[in-house]
ModelCIF file with pLDDT and N, C-alpha, C, O atoms, coordinates in Angstrom:
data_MODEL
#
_entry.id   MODEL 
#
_entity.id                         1 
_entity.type                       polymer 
_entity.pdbx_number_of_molecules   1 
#
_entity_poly.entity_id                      1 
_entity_poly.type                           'polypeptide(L)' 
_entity_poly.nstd_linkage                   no 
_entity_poly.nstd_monomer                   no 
_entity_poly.pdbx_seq_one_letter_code       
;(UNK)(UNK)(UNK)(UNK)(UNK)(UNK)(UNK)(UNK)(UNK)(UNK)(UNK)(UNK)(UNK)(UNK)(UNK)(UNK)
(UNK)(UNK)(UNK)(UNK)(UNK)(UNK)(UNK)(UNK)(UNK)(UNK)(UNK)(UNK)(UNK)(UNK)(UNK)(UNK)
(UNK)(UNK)
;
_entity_poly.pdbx_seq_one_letter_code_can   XXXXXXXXXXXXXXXXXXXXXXXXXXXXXXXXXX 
_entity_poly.pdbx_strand_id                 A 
#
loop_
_entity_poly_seq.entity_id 
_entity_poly_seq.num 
_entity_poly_seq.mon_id 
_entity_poly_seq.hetero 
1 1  UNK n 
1 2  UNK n 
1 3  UNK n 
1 4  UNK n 
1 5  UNK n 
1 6  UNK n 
1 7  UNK n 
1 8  UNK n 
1 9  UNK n 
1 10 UNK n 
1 11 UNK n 
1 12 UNK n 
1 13 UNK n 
1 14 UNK n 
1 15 UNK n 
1 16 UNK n 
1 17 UNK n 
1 18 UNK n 
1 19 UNK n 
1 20 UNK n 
1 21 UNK n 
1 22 UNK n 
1 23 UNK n 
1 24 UNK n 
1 25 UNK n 
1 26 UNK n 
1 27 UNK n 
1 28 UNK n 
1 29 UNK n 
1 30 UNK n 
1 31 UNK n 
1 32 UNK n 
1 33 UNK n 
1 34 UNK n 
#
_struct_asym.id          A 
_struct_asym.entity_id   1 
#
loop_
_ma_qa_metric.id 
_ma_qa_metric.mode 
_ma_qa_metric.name 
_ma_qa_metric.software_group_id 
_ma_qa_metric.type 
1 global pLDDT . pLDDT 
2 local  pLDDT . pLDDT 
#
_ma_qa_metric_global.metric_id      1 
_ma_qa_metric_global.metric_value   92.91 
_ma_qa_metric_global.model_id       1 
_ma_qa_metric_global.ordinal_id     1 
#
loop_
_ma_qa_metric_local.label_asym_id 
_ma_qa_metric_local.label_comp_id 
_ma_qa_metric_local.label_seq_id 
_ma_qa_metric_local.metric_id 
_ma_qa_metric_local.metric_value 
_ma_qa_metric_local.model_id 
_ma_qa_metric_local.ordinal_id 
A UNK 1  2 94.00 1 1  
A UNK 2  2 92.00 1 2  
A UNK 3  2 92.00 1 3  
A UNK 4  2 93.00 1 4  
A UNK 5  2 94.00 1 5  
A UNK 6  2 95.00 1 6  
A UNK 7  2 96.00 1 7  
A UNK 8  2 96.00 1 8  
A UNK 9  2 96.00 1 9  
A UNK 10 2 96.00 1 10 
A UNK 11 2 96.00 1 11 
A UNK 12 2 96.00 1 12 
A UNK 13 2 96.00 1 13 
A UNK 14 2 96.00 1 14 
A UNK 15 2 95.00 1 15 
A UNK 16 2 95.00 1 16 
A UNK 17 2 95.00 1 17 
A UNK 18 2 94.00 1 18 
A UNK 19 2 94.00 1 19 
A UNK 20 2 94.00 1 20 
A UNK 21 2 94.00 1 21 
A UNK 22 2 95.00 1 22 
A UNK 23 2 94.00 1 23 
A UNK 24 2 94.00 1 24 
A UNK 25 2 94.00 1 25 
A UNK 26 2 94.00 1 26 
A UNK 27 2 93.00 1 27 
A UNK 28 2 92.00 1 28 
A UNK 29 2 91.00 1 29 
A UNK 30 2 92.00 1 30 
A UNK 31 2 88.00 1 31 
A UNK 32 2 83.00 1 32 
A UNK 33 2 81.00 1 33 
A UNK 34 2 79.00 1 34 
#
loop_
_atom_site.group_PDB 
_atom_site.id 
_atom_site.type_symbol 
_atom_site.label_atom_id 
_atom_site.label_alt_id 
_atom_site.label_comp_id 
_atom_site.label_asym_id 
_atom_site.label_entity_id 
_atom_site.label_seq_id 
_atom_site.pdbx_PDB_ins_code 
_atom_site.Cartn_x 
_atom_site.Cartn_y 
_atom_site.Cartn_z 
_atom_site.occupancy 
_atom_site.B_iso_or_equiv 
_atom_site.pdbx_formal_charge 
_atom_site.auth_seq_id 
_atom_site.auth_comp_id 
_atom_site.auth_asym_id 
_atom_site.auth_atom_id 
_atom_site.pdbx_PDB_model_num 
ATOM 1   N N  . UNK A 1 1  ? 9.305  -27.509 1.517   1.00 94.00 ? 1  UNK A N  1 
ATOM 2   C CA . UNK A 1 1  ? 9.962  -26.545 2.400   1.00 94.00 ? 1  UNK A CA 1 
ATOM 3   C C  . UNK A 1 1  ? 11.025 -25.745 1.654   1.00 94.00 ? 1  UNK A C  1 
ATOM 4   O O  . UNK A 1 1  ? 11.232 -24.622 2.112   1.00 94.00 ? 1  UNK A O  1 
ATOM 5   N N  . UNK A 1 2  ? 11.640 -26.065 0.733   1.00 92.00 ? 2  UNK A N  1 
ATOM 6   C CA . UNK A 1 2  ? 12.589 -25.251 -0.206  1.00 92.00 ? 2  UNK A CA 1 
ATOM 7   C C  . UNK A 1 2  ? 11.733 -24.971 -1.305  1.00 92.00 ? 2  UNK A C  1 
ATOM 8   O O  . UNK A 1 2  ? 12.191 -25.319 -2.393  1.00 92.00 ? 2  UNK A O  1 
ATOM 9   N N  . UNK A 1 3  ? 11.091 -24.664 -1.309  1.00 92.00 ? 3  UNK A N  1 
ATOM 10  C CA . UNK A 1 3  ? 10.139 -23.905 -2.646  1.00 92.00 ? 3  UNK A CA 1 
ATOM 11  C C  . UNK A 1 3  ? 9.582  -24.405 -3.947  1.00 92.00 ? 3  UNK A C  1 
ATOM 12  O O  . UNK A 1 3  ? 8.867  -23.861 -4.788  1.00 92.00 ? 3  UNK A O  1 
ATOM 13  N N  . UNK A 1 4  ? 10.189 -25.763 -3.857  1.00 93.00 ? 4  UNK A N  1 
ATOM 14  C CA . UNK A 1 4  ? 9.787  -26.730 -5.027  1.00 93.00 ? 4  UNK A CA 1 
ATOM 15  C C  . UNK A 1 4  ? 8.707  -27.623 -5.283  1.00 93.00 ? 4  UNK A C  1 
ATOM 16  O O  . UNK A 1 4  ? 8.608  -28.833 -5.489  1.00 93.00 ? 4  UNK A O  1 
ATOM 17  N N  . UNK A 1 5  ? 7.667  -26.333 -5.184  1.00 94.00 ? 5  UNK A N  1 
ATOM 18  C CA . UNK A 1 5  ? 6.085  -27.145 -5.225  1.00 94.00 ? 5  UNK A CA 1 
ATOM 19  C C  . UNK A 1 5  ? 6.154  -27.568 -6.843  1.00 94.00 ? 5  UNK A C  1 
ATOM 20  O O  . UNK A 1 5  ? 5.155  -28.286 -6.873  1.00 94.00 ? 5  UNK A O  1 
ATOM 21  N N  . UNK A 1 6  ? 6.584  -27.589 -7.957  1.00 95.00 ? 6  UNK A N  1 
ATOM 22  C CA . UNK A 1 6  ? 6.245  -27.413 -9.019  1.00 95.00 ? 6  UNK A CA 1 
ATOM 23  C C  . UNK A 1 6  ? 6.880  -29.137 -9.080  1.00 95.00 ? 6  UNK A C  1 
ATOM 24  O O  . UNK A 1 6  ? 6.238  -30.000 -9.679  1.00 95.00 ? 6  UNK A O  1 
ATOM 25  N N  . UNK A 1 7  ? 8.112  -29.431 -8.426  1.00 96.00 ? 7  UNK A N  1 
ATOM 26  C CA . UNK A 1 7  ? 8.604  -30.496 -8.676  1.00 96.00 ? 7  UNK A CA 1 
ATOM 27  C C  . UNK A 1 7  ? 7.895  -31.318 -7.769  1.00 96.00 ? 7  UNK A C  1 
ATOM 28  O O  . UNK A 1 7  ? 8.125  -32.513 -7.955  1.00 96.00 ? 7  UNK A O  1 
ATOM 29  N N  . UNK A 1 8  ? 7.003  -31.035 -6.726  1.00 96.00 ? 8  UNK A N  1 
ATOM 30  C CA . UNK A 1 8  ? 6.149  -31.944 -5.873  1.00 96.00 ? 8  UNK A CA 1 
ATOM 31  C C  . UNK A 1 8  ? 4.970  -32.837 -6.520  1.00 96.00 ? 8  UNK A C  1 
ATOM 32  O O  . UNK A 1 8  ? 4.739  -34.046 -6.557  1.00 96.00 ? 8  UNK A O  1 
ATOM 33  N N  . UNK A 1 9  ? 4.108  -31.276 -7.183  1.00 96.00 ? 9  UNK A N  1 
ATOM 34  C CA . UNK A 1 9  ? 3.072  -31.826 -7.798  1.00 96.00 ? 9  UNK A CA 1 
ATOM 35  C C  . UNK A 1 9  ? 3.450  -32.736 -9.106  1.00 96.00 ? 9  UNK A C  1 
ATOM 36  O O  . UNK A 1 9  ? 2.745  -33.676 -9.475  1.00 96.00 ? 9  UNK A O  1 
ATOM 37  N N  . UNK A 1 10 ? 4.608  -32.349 -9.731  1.00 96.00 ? 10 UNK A N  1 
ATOM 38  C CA . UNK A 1 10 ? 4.820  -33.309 -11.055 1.00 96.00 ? 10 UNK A CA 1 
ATOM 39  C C  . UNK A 1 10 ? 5.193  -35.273 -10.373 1.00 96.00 ? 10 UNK A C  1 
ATOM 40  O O  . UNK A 1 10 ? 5.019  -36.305 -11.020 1.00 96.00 ? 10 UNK A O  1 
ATOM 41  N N  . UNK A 1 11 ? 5.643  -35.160 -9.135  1.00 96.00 ? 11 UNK A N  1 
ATOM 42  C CA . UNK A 1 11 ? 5.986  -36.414 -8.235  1.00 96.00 ? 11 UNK A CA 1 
ATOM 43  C C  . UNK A 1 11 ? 4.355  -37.164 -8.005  1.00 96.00 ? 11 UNK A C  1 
ATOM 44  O O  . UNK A 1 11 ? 4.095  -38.326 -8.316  1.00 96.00 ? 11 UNK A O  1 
ATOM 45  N N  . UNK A 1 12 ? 3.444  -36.242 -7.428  1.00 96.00 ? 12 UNK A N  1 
ATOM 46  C CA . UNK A 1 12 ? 2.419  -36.749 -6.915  1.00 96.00 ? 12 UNK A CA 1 
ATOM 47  C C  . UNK A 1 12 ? 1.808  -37.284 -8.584  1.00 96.00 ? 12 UNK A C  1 
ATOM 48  O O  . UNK A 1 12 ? 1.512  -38.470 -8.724  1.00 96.00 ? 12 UNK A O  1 
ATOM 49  N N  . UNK A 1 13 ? 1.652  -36.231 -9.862  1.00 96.00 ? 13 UNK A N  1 
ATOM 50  C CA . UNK A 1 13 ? 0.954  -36.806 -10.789 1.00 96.00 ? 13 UNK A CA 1 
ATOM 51  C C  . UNK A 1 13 ? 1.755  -38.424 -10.984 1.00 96.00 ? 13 UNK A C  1 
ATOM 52  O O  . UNK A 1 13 ? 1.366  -39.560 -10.715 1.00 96.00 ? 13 UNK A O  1 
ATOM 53  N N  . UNK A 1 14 ? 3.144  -37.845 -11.630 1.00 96.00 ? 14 UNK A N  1 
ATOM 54  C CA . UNK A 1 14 ? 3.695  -39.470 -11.772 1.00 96.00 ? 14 UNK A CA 1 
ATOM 55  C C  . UNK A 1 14 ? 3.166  -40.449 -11.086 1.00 96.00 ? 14 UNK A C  1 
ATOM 56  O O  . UNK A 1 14 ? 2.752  -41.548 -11.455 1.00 96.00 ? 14 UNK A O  1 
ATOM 57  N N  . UNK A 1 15 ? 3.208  -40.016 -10.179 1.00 95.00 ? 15 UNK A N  1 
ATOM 58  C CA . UNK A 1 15 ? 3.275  -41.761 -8.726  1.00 95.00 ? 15 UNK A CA 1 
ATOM 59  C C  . UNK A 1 15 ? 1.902  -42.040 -9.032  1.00 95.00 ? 15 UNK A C  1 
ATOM 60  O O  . UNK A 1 15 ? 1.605  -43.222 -8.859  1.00 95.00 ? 15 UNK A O  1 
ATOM 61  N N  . UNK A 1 16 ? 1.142  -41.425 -9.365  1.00 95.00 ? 16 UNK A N  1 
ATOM 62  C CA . UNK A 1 16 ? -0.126 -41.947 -9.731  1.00 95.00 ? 16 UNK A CA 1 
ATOM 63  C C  . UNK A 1 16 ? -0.578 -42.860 -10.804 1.00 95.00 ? 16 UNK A C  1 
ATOM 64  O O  . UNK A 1 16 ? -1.299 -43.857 -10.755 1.00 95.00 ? 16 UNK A O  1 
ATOM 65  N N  . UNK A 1 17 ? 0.077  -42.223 -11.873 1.00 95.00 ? 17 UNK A N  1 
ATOM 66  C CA . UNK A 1 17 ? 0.372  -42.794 -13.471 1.00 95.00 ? 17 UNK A CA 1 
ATOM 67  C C  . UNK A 1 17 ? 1.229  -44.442 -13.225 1.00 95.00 ? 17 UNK A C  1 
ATOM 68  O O  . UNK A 1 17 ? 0.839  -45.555 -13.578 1.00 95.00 ? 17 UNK A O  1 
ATOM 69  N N  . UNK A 1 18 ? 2.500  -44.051 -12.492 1.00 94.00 ? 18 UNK A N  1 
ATOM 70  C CA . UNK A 1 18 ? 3.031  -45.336 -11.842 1.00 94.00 ? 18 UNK A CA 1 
ATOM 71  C C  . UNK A 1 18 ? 2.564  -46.487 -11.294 1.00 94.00 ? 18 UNK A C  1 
ATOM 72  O O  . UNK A 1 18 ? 3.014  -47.618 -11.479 1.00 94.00 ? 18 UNK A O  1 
ATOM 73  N N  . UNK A 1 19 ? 1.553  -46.131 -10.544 1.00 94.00 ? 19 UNK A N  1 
ATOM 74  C CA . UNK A 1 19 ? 0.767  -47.150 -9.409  1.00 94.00 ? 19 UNK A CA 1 
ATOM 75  C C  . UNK A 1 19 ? 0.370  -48.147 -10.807 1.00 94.00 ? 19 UNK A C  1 
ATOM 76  O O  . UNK A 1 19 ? 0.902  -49.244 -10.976 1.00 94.00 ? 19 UNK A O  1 
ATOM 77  N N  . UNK A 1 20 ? -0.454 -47.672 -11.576 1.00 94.00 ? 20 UNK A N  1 
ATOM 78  C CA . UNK A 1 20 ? -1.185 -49.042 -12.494 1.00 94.00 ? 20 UNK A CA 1 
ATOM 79  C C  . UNK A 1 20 ? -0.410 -49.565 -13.255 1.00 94.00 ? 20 UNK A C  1 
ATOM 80  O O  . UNK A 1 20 ? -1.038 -49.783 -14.291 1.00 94.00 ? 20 UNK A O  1 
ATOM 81  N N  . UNK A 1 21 ? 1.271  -50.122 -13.415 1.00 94.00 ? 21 UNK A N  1 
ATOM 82  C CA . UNK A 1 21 ? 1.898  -50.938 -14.160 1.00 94.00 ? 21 UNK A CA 1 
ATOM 83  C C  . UNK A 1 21 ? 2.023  -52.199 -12.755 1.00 94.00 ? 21 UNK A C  1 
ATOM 84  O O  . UNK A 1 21 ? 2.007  -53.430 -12.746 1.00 94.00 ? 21 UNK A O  1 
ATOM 85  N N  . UNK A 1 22 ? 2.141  -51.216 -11.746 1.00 95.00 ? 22 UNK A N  1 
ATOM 86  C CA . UNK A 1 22 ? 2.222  -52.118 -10.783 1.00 95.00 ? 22 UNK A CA 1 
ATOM 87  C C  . UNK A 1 22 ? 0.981  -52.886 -10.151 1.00 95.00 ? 22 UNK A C  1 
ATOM 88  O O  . UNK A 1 22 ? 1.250  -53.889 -9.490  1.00 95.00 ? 22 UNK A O  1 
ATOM 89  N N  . UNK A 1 23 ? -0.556 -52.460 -10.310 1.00 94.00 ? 23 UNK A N  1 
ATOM 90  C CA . UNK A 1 23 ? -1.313 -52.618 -9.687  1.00 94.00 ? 23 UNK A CA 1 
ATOM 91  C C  . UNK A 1 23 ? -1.789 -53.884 -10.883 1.00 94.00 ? 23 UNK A C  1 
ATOM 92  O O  . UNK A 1 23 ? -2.402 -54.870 -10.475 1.00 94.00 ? 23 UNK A O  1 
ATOM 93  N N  . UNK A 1 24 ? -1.515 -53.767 -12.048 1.00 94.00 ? 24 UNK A N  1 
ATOM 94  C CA . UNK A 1 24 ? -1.577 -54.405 -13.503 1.00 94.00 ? 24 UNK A CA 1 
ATOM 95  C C  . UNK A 1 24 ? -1.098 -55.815 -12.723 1.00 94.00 ? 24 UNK A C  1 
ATOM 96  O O  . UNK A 1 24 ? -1.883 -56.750 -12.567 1.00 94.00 ? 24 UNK A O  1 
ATOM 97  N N  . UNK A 1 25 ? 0.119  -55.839 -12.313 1.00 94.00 ? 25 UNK A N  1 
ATOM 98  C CA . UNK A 1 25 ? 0.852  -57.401 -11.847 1.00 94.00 ? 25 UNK A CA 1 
ATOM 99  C C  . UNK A 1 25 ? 0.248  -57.422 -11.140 1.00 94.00 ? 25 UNK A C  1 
ATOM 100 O O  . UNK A 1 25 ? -0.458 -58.341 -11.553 1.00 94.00 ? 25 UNK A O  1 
ATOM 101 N N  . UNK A 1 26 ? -0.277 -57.079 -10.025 1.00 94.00 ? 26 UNK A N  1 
ATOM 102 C CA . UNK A 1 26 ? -1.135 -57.674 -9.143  1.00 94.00 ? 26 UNK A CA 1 
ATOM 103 C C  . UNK A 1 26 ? -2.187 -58.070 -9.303  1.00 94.00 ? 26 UNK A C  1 
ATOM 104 O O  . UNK A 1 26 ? -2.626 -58.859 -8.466  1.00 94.00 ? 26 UNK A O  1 
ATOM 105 N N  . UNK A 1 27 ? -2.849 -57.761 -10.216 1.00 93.00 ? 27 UNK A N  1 
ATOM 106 C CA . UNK A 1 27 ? -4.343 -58.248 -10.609 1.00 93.00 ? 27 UNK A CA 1 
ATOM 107 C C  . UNK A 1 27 ? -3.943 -59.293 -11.859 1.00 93.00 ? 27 UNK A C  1 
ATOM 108 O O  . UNK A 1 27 ? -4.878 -60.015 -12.206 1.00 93.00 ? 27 UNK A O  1 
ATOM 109 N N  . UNK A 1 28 ? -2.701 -59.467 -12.568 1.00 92.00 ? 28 UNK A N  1 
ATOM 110 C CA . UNK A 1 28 ? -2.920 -60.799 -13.520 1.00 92.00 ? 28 UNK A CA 1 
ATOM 111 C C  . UNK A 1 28 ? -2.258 -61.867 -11.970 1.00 92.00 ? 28 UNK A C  1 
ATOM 112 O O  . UNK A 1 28 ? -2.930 -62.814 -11.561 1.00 92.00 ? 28 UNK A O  1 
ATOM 113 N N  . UNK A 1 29 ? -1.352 -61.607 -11.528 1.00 91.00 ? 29 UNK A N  1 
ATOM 114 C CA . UNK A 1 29 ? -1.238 -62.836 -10.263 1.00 91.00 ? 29 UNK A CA 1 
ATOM 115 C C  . UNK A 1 29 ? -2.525 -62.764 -9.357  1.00 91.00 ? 29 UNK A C  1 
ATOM 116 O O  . UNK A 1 29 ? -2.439 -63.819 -8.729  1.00 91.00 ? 29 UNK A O  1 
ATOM 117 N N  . UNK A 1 30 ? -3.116 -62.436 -9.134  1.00 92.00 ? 30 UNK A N  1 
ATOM 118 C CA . UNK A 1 30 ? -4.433 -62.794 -8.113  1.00 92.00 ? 30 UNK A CA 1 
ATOM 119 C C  . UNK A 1 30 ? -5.841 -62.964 -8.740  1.00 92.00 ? 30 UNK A C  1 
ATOM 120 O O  . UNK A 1 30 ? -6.722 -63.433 -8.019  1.00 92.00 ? 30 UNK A O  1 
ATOM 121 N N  . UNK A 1 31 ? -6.095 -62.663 -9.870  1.00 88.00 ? 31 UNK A N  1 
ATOM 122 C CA . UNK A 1 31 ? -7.367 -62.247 -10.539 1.00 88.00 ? 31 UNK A CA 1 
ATOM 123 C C  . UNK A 1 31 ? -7.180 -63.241 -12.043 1.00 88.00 ? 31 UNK A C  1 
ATOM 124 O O  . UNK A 1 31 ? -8.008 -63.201 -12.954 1.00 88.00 ? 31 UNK A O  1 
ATOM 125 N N  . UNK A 1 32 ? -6.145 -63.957 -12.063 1.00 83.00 ? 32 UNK A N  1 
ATOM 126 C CA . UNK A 1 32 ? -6.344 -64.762 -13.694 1.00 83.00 ? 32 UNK A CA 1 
ATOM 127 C C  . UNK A 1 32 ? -6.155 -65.648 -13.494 1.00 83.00 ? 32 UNK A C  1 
ATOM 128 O O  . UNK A 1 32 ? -5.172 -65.668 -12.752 1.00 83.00 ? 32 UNK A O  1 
ATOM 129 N N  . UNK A 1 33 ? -6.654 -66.998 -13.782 1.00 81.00 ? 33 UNK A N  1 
ATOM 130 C CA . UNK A 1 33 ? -6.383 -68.457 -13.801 1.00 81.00 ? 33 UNK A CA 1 
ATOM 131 C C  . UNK A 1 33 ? -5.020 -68.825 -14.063 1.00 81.00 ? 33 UNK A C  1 
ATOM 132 O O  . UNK A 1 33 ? -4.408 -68.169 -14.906 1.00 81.00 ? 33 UNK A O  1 
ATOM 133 N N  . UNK A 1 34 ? -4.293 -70.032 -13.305 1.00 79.00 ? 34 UNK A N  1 
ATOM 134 C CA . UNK A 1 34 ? -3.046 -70.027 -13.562 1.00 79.00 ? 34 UNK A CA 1 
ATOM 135 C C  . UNK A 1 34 ? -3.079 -70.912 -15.445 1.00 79.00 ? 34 UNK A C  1 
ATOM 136 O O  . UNK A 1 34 ? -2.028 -71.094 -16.059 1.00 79.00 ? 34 UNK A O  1 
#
């Protein structure tokens, strides 16, 4: 709404890039032998 699509789309790429350090811990705690 204030004109800062440029800083939106650079948010949406990050958060994407972000998700798999986190999605990483979730799959060695649920998906690897203790």
């Amino acid at each position: 709404d204030g004109g800062q699509t440029w800083l939106v789309i650079a948010g949406v790429l990050t958060s994407m890039l972000l998700a798999f350090p986190y999605l990483r811990v979730v799959v060695m705690m649920w998906l690897s032998e203790p």
